[in-house]
PDB file of N, CA and C in Angstrom:
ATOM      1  N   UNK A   1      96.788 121.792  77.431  1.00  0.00           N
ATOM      2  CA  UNK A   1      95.682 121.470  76.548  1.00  0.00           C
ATOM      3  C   UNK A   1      94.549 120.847  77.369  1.00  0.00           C
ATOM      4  N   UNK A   2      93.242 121.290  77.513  1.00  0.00           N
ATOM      5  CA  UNK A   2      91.799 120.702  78.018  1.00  0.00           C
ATOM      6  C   UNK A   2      91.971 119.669  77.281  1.00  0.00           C
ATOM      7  N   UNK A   3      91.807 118.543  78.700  1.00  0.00           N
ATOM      8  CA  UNK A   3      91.250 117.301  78.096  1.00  0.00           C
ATOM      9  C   UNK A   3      89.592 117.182  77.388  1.00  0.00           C
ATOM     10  N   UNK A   4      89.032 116.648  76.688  1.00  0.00           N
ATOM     11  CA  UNK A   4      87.904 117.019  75.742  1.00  0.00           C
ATOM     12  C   UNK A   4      86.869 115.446  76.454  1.00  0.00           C
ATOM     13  N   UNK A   5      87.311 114.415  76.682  1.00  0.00           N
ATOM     14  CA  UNK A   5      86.671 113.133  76.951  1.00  0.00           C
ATOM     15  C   UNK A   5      87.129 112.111  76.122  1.00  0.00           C
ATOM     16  N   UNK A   6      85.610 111.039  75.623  1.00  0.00           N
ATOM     17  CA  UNK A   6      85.897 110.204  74.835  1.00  0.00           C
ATOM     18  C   UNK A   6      85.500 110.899  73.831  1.00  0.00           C
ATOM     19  N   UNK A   7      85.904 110.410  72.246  1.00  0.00           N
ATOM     20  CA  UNK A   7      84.992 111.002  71.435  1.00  0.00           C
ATOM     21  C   UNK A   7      83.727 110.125  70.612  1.00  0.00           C
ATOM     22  N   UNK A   8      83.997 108.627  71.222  1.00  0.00           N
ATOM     23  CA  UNK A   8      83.449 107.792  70.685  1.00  0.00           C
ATOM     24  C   UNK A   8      81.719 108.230  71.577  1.00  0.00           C
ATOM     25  N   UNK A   9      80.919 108.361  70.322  1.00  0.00           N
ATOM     26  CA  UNK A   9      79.669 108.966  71.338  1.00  0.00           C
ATOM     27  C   UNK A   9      78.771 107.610  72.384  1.00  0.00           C
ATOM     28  N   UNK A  10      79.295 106.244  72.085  1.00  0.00           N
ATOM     29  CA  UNK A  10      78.399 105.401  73.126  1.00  0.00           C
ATOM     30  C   UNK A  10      79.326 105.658  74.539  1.00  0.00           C
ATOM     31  N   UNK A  11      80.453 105.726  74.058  1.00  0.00           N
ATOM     32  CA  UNK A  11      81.394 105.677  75.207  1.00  0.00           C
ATOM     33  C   UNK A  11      80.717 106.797  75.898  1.00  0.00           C
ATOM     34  N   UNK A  12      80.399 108.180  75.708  1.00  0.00           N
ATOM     35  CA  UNK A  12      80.089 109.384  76.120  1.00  0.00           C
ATOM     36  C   UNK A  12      78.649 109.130  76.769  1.00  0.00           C
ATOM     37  N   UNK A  13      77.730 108.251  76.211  1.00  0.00           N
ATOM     38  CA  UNK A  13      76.274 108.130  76.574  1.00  0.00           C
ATOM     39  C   UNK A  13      76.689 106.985  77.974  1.00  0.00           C
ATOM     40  N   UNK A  14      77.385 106.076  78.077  1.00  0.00           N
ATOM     41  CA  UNK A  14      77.559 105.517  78.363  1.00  0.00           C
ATOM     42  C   UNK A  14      78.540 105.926  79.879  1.00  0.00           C
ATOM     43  N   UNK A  15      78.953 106.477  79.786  1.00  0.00           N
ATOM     44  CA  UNK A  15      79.267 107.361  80.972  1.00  0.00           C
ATOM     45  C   UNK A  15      78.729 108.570  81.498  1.00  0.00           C
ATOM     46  N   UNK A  16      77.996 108.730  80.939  1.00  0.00           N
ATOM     47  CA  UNK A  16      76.531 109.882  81.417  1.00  0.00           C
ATOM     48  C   UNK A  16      75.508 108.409  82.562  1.00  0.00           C
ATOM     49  N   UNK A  17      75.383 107.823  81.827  1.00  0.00           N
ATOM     50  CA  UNK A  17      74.132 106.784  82.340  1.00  0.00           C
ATOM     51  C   UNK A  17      75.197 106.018  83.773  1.00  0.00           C
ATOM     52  N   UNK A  18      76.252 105.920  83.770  1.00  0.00           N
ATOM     53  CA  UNK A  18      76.920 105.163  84.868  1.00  0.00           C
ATOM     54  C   UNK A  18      77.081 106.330  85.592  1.00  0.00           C
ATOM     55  N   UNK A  19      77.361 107.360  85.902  1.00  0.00           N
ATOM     56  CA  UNK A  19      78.163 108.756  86.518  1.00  0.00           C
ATOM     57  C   UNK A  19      75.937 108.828  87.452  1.00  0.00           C
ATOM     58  N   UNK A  20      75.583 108.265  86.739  1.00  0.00           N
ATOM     59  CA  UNK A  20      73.668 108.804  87.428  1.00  0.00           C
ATOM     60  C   UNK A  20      73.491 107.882  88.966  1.00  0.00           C
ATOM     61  N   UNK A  21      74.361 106.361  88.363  1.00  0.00           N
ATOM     62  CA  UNK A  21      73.894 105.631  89.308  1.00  0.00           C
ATOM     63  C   UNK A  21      74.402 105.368  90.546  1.00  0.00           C
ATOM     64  N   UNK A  22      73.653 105.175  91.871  1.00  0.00           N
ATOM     65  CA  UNK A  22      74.190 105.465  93.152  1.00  0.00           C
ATOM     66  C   UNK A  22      75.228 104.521  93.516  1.00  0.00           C
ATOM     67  N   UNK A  23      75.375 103.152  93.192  1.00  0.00           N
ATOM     68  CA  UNK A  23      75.936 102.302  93.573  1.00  0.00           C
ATOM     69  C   UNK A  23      77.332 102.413  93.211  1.00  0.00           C
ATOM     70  N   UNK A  24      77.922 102.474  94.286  1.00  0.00           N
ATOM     71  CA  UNK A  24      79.585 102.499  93.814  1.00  0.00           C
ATOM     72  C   UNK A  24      80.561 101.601  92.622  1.00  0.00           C
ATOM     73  N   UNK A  25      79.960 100.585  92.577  1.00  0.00           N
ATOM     74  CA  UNK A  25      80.720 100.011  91.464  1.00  0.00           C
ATOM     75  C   UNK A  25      80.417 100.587  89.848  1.00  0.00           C
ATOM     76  N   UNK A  26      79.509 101.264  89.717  1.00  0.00           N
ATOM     77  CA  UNK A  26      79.306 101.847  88.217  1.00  0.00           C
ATOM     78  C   UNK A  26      79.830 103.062  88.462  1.00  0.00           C
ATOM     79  N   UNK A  27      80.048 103.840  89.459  1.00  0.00           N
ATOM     80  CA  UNK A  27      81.204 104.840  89.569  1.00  0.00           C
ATOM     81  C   UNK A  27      82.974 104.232  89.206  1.00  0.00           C
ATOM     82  N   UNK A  28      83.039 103.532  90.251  1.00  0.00           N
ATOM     83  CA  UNK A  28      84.614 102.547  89.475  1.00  0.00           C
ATOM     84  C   UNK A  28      84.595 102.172  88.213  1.00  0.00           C
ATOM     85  N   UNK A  29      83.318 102.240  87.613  1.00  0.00           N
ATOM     86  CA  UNK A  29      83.617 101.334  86.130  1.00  0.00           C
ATOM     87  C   UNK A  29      83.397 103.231  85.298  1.00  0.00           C
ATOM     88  N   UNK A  30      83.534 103.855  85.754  1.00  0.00           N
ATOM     89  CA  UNK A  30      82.913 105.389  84.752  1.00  0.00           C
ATOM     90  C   UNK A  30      84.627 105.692  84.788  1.00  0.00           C
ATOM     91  N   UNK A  31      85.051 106.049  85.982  1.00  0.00           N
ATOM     92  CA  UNK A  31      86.299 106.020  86.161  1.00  0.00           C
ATOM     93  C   UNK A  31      87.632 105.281  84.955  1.00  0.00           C
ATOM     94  N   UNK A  32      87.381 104.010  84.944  1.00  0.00           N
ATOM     95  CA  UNK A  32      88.016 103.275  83.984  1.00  0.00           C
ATOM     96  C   UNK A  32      87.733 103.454  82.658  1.00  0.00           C
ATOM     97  N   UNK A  33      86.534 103.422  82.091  1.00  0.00           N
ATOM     98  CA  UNK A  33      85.978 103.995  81.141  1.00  0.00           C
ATOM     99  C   UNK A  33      86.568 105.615  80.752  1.00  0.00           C
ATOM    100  N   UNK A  34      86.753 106.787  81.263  1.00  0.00           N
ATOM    101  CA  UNK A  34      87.054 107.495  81.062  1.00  0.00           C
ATOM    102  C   UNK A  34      88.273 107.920  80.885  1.00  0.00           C
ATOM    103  N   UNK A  35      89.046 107.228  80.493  1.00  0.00           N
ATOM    104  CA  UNK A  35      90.536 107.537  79.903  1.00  0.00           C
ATOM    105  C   UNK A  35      90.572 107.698  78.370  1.00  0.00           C
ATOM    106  N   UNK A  36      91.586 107.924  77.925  1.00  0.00           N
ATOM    107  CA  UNK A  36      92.161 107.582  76.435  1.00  0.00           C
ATOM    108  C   UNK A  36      91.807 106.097  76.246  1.00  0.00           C
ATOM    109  N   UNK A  37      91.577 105.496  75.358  1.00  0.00           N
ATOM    110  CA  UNK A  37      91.151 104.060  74.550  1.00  0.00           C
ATOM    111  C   UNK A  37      92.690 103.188  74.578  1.00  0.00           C
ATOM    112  N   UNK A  38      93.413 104.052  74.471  1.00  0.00           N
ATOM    113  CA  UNK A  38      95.023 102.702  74.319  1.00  0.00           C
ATOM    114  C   UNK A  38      94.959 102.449  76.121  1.00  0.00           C
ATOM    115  N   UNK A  39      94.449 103.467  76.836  1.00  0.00           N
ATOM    116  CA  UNK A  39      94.597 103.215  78.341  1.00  0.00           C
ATOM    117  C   UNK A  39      93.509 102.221  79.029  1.00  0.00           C
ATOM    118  N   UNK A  40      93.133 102.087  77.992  1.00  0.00           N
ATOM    119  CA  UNK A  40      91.485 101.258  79.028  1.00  0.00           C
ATOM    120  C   UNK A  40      92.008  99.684  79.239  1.00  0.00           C
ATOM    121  N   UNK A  41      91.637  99.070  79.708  1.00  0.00           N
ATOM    122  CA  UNK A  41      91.568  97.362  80.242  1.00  0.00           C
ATOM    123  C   UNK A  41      91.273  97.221  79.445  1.00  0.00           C
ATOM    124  N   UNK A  42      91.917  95.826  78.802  1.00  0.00           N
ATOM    125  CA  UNK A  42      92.173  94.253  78.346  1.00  0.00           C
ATOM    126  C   UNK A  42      91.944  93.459  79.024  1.00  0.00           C
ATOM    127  N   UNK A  43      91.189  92.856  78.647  1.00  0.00           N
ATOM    128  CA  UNK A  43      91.874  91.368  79.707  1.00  0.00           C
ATOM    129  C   UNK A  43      91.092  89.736  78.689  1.00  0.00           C
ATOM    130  N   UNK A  44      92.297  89.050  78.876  1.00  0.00           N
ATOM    131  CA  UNK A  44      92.175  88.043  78.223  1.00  0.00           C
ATOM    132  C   UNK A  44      91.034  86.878  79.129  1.00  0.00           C
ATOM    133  N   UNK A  45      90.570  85.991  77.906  1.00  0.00           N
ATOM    134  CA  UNK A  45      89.872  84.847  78.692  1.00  0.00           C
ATOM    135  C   UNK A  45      90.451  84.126  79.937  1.00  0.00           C
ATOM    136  N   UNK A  46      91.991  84.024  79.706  1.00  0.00           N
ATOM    137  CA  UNK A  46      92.606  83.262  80.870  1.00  0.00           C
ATOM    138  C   UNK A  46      92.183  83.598  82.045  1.00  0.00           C
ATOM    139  N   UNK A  47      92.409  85.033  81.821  1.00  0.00           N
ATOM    140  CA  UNK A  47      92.473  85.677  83.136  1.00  0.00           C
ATOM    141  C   UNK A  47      91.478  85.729  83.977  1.00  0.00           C
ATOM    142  N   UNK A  48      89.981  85.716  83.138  1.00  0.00           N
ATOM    143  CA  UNK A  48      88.428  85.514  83.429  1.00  0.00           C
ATOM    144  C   UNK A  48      88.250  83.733  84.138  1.00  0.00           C
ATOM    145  N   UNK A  49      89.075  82.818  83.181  1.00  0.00           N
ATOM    146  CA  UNK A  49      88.970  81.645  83.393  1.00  0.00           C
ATOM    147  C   UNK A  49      89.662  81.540  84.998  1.00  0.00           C
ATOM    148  N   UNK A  50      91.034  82.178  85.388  1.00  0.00           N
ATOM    149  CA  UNK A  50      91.634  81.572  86.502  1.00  0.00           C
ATOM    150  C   UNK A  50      90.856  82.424  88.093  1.00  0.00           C
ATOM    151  N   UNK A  51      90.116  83.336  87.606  1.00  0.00           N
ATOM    152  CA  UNK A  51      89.883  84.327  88.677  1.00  0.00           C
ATOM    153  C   UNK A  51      88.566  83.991  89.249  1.00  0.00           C
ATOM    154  N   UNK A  52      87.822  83.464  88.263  1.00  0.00           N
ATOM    155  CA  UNK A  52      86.094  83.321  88.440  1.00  0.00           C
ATOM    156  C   UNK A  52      85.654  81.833  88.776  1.00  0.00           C
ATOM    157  N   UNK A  53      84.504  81.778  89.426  1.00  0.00           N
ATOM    158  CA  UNK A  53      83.838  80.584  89.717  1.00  0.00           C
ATOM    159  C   UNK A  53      82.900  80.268  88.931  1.00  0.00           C
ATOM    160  N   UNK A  54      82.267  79.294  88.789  1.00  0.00           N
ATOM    161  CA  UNK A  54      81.424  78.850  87.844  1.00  0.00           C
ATOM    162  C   UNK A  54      80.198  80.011  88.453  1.00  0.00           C
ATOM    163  N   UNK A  55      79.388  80.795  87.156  1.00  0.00           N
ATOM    164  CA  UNK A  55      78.236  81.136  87.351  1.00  0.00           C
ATOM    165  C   UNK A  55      78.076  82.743  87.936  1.00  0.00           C
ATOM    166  N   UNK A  56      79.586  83.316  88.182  1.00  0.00           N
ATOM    167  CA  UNK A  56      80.040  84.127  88.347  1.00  0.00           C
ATOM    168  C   UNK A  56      79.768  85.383  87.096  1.00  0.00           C
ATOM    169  N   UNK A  57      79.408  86.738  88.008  1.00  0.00           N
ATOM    170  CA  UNK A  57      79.359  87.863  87.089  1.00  0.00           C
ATOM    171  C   UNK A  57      80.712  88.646  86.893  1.00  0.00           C
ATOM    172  N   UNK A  58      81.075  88.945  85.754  1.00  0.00           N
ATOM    173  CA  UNK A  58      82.561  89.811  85.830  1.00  0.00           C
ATOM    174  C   UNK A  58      82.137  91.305  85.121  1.00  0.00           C
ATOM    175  N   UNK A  59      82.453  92.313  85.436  1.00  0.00           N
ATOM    176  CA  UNK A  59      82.187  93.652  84.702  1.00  0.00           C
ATOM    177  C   UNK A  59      83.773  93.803  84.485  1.00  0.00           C
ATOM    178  N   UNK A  60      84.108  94.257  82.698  1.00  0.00           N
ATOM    179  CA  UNK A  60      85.152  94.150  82.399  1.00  0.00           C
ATOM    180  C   UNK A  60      85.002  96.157  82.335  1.00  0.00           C
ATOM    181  N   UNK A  61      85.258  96.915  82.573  1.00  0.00           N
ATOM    182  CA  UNK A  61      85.701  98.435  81.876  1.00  0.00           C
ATOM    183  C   UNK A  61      86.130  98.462  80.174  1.00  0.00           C
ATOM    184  N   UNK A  62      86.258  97.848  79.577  1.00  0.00           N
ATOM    185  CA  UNK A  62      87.233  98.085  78.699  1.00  0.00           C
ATOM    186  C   UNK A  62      86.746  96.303  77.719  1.00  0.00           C
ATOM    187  N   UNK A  63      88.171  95.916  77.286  1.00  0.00           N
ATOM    188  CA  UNK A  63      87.511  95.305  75.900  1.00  0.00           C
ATOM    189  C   UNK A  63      87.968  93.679  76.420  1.00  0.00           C
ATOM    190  N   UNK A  64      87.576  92.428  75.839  1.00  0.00           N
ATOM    191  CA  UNK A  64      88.012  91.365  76.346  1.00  0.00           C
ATOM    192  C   UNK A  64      88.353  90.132  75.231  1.00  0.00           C
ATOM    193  N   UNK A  65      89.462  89.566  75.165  1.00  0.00           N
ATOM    194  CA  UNK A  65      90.169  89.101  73.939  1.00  0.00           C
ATOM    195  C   UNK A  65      90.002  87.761  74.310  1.00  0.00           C
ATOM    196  N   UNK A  66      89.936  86.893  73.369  1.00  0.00           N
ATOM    197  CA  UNK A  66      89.753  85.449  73.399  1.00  0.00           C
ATOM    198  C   UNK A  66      91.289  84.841  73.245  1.00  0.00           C
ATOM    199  N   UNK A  67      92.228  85.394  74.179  1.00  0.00           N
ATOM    200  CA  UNK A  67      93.338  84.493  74.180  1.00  0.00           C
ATOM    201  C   UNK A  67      92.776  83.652  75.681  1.00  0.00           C
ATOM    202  N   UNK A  68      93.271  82.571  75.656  1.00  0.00           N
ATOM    203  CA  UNK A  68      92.800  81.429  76.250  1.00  0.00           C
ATOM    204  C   UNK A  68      91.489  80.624  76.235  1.00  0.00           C
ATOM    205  N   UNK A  69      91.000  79.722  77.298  1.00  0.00           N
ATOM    206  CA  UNK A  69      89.886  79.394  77.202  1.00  0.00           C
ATOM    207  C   UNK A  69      88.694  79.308  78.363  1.00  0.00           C
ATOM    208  N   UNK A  70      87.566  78.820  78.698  1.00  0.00           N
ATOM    209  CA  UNK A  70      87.156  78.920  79.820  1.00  0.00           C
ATOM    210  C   UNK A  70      86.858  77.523  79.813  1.00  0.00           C
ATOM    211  N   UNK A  71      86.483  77.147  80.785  1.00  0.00           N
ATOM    212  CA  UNK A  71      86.307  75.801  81.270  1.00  0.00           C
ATOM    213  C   UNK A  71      84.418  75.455  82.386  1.00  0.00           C
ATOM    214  N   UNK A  72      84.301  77.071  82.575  1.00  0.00           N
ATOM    215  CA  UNK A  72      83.065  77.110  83.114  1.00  0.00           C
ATOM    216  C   UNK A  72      82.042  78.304  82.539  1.00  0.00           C
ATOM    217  N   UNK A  73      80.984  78.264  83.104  1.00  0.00           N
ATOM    218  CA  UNK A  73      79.981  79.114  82.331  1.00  0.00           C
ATOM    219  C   UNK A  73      80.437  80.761  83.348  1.00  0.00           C
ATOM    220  N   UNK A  74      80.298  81.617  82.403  1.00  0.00           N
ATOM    221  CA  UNK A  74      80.355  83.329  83.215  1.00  0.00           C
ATOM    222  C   UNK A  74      80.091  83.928  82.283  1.00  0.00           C
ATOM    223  N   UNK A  75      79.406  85.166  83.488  1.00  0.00           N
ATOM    224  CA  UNK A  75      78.469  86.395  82.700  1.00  0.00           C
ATOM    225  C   UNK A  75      79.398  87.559  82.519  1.00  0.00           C
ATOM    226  N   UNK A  76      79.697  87.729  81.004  1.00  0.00           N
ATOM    227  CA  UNK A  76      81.028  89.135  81.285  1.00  0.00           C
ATOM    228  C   UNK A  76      80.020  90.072  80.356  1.00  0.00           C
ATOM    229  N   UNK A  77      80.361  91.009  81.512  1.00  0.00           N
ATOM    230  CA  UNK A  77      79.877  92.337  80.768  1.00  0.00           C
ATOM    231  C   UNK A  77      81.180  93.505  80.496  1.00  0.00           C
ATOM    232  N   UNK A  78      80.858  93.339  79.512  1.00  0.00           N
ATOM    233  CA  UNK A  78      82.364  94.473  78.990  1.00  0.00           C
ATOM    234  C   UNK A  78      81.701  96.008  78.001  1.00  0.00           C
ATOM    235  N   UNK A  79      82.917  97.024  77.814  1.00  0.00           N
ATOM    236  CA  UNK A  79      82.490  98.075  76.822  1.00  0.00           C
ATOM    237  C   UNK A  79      82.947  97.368  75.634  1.00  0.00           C
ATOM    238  N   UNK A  80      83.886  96.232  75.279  1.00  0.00           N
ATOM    239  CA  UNK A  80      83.746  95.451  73.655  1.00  0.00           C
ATOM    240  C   UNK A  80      84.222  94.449  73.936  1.00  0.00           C
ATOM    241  N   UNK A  81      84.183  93.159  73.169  1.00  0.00           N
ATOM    242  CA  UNK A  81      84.520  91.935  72.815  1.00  0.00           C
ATOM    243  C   UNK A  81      85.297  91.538  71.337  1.00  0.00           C
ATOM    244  N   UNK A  82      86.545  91.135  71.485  1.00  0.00           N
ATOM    245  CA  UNK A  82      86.587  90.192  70.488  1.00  0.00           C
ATOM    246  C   UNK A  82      85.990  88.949  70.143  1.00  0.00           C
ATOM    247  N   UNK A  83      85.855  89.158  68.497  1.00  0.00           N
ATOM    248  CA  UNK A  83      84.443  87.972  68.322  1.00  0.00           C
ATOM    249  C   UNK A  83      85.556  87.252  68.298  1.00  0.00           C
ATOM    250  N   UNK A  84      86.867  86.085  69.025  1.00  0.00           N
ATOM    251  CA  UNK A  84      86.822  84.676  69.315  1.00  0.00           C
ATOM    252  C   UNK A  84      86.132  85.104  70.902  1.00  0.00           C
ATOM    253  N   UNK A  85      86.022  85.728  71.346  1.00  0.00           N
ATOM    254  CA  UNK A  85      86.189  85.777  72.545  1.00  0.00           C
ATOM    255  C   UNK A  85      84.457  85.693  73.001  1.00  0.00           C
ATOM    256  N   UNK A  86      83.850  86.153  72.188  1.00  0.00           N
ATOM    257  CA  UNK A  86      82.558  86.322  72.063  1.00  0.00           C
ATOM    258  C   UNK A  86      82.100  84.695  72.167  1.00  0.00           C
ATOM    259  N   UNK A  87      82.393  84.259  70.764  1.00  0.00           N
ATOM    260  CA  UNK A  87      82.679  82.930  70.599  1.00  0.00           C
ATOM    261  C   UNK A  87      82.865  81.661  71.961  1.00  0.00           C
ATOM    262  N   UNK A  88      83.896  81.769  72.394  1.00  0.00           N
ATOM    263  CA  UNK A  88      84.542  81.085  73.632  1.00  0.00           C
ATOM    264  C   UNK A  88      83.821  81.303  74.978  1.00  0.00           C
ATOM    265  N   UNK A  89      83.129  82.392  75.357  1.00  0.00           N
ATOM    266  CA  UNK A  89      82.038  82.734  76.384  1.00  0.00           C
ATOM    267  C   UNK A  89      80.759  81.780  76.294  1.00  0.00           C
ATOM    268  N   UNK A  90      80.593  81.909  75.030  1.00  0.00           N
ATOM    269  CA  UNK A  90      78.868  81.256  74.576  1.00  0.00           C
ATOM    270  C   UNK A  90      79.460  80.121  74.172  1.00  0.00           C
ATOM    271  N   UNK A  91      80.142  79.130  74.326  1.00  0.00           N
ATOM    272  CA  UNK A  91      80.295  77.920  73.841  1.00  0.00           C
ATOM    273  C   UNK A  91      80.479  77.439  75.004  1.00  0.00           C
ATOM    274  N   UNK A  92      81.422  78.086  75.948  1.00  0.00           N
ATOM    275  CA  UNK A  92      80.943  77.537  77.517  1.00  0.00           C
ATOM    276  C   UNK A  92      80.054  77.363  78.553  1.00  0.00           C
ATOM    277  N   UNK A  93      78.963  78.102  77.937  1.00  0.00           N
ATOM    278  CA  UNK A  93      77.886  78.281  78.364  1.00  0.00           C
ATOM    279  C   UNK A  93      77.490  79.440  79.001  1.00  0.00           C
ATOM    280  N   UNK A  94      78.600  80.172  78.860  1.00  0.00           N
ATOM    281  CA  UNK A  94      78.065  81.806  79.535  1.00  0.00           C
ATOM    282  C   UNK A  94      77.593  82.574  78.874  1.00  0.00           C
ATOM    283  N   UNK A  95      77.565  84.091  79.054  1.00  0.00           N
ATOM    284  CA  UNK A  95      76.689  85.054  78.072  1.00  0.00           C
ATOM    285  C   UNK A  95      77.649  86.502  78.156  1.00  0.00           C
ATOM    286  N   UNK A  96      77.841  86.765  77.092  1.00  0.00           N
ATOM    287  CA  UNK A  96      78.925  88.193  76.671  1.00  0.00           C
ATOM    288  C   UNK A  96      77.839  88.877  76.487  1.00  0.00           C
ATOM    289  N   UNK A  97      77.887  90.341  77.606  1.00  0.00           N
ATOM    290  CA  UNK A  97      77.060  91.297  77.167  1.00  0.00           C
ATOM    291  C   UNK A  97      77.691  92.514  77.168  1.00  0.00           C
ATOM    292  N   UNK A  98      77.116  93.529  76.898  1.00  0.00           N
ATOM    293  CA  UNK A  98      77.353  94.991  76.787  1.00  0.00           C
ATOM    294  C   UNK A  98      76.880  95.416  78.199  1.00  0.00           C
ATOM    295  N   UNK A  99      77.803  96.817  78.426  1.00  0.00           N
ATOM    296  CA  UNK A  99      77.878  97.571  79.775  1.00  0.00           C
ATOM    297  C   UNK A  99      76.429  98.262  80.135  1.00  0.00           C
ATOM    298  N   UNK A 100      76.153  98.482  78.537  1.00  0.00           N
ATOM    299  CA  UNK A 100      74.294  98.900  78.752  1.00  0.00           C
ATOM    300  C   UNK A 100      73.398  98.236  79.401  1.00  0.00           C
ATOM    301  N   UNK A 101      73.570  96.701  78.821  1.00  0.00           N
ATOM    302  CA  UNK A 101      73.081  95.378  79.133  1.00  0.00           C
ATOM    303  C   UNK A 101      72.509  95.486  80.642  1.00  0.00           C
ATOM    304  N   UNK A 102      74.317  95.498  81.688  1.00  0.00           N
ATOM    305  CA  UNK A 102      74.483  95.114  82.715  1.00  0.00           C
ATOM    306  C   UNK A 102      73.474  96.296  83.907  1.00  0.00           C
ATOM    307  N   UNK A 103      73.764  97.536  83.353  1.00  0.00           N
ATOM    308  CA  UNK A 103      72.458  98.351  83.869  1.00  0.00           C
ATOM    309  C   UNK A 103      70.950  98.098  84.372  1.00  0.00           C
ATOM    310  N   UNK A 104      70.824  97.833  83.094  1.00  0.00           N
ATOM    311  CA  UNK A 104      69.347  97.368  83.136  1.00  0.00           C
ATOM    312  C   UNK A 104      68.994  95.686  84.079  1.00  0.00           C
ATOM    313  N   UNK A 105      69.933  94.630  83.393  1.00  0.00           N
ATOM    314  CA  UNK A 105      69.700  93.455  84.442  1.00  0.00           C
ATOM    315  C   UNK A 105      70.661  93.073  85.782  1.00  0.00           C
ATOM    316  N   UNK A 106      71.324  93.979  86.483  1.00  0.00           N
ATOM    317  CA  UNK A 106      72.295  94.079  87.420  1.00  0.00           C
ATOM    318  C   UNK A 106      71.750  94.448  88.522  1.00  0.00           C
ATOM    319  N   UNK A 107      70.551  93.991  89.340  1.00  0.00           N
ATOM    320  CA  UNK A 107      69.851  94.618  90.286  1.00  0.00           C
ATOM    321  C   UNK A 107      70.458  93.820  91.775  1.00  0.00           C
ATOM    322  N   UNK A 108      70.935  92.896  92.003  1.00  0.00           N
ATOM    323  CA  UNK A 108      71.444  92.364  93.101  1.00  0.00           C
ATOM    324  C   UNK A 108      73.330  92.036  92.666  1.00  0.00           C
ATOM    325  N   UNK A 109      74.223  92.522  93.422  1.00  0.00           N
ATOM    326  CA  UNK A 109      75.549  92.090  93.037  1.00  0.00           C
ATOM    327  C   UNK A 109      76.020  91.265  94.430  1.00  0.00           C
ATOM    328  N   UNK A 110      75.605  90.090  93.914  1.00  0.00           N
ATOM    329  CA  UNK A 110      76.460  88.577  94.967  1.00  0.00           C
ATOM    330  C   UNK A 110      77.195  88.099  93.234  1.00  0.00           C
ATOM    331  N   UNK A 111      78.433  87.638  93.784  1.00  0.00           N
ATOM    332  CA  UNK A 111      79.001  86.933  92.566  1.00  0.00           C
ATOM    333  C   UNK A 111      79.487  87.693  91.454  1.00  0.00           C
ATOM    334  N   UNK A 112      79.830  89.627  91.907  1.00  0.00           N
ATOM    335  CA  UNK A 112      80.155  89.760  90.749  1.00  0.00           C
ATOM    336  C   UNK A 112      81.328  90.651  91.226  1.00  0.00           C
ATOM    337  N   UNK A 113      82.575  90.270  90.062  1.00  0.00           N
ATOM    338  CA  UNK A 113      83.657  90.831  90.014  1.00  0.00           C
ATOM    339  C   UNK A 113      84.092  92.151  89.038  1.00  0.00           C
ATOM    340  N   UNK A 114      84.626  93.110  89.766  1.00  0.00           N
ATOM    341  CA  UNK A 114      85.392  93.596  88.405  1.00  0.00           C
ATOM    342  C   UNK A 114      86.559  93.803  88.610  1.00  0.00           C
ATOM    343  N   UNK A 115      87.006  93.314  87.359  1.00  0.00           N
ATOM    344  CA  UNK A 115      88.125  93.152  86.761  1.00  0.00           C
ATOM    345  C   UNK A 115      88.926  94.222  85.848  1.00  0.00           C
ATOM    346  N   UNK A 116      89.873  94.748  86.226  1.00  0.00           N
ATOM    347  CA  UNK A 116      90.920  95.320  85.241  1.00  0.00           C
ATOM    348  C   UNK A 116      91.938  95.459  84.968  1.00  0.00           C
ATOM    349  N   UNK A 117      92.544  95.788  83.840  1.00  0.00           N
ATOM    350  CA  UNK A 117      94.012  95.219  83.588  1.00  0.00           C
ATOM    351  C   UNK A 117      95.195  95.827  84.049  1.00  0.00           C
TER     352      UNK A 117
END
């Protein structure tokens, strides 16, 4: 059976616009992105909390759950968020954005991780 893609159409726009850009890490993140949806990265706050430094960028592939907590401010850019998790980012002082987001304001990468599960 031909695999067909995603069928979710941002997911599809959204890997058109990363697959354009030269820089290797939005190739690794098109890659991850392009599986089946039960296959994509998770990853919990903990895991953001024990890995990252204060002030730190993280590009998540995939979706990011508010089990645990953070203790410092970070910029996660993910393809979705759970709203505690949404929640728990911006109360620490960081900022939860979208993968679109990170395109457009991602012009120098010092400080940024990606992460997957």
């Amino acid at each position: 059976m031909k695999r067909t893609g995603p069928t979710n159409v941002l997911a599809r726009k959204l890997l058109r616009l990363l697959r354009k850009q030269k820089k290797r890490i939005w190739r690794a993140v098109a890659e991850e992105l392009d599986v089946p949806t039960r296959k994509r990265s998770v990853i919990n706050l903990k895991k953001i909390n024990k890995y990252t430094k204060p002030n730190e960028v993280v590009i998540v592939p995939g979706k990011v759950l508010g089990l645990g907590s953070l203790d410092h401010p970070v910029t996660v850019y993910a393809f979705s968020f759970s709203k505690s998790a949404k929640e728990k980012i911006e109360k620490a002082g960081g900022k939860a954005r979208s993968l679109f987001q990170a395109l457009e304001e991602l012009k120098e990468f010092k400080n940024v991780r990606l992460m997957k599960g």
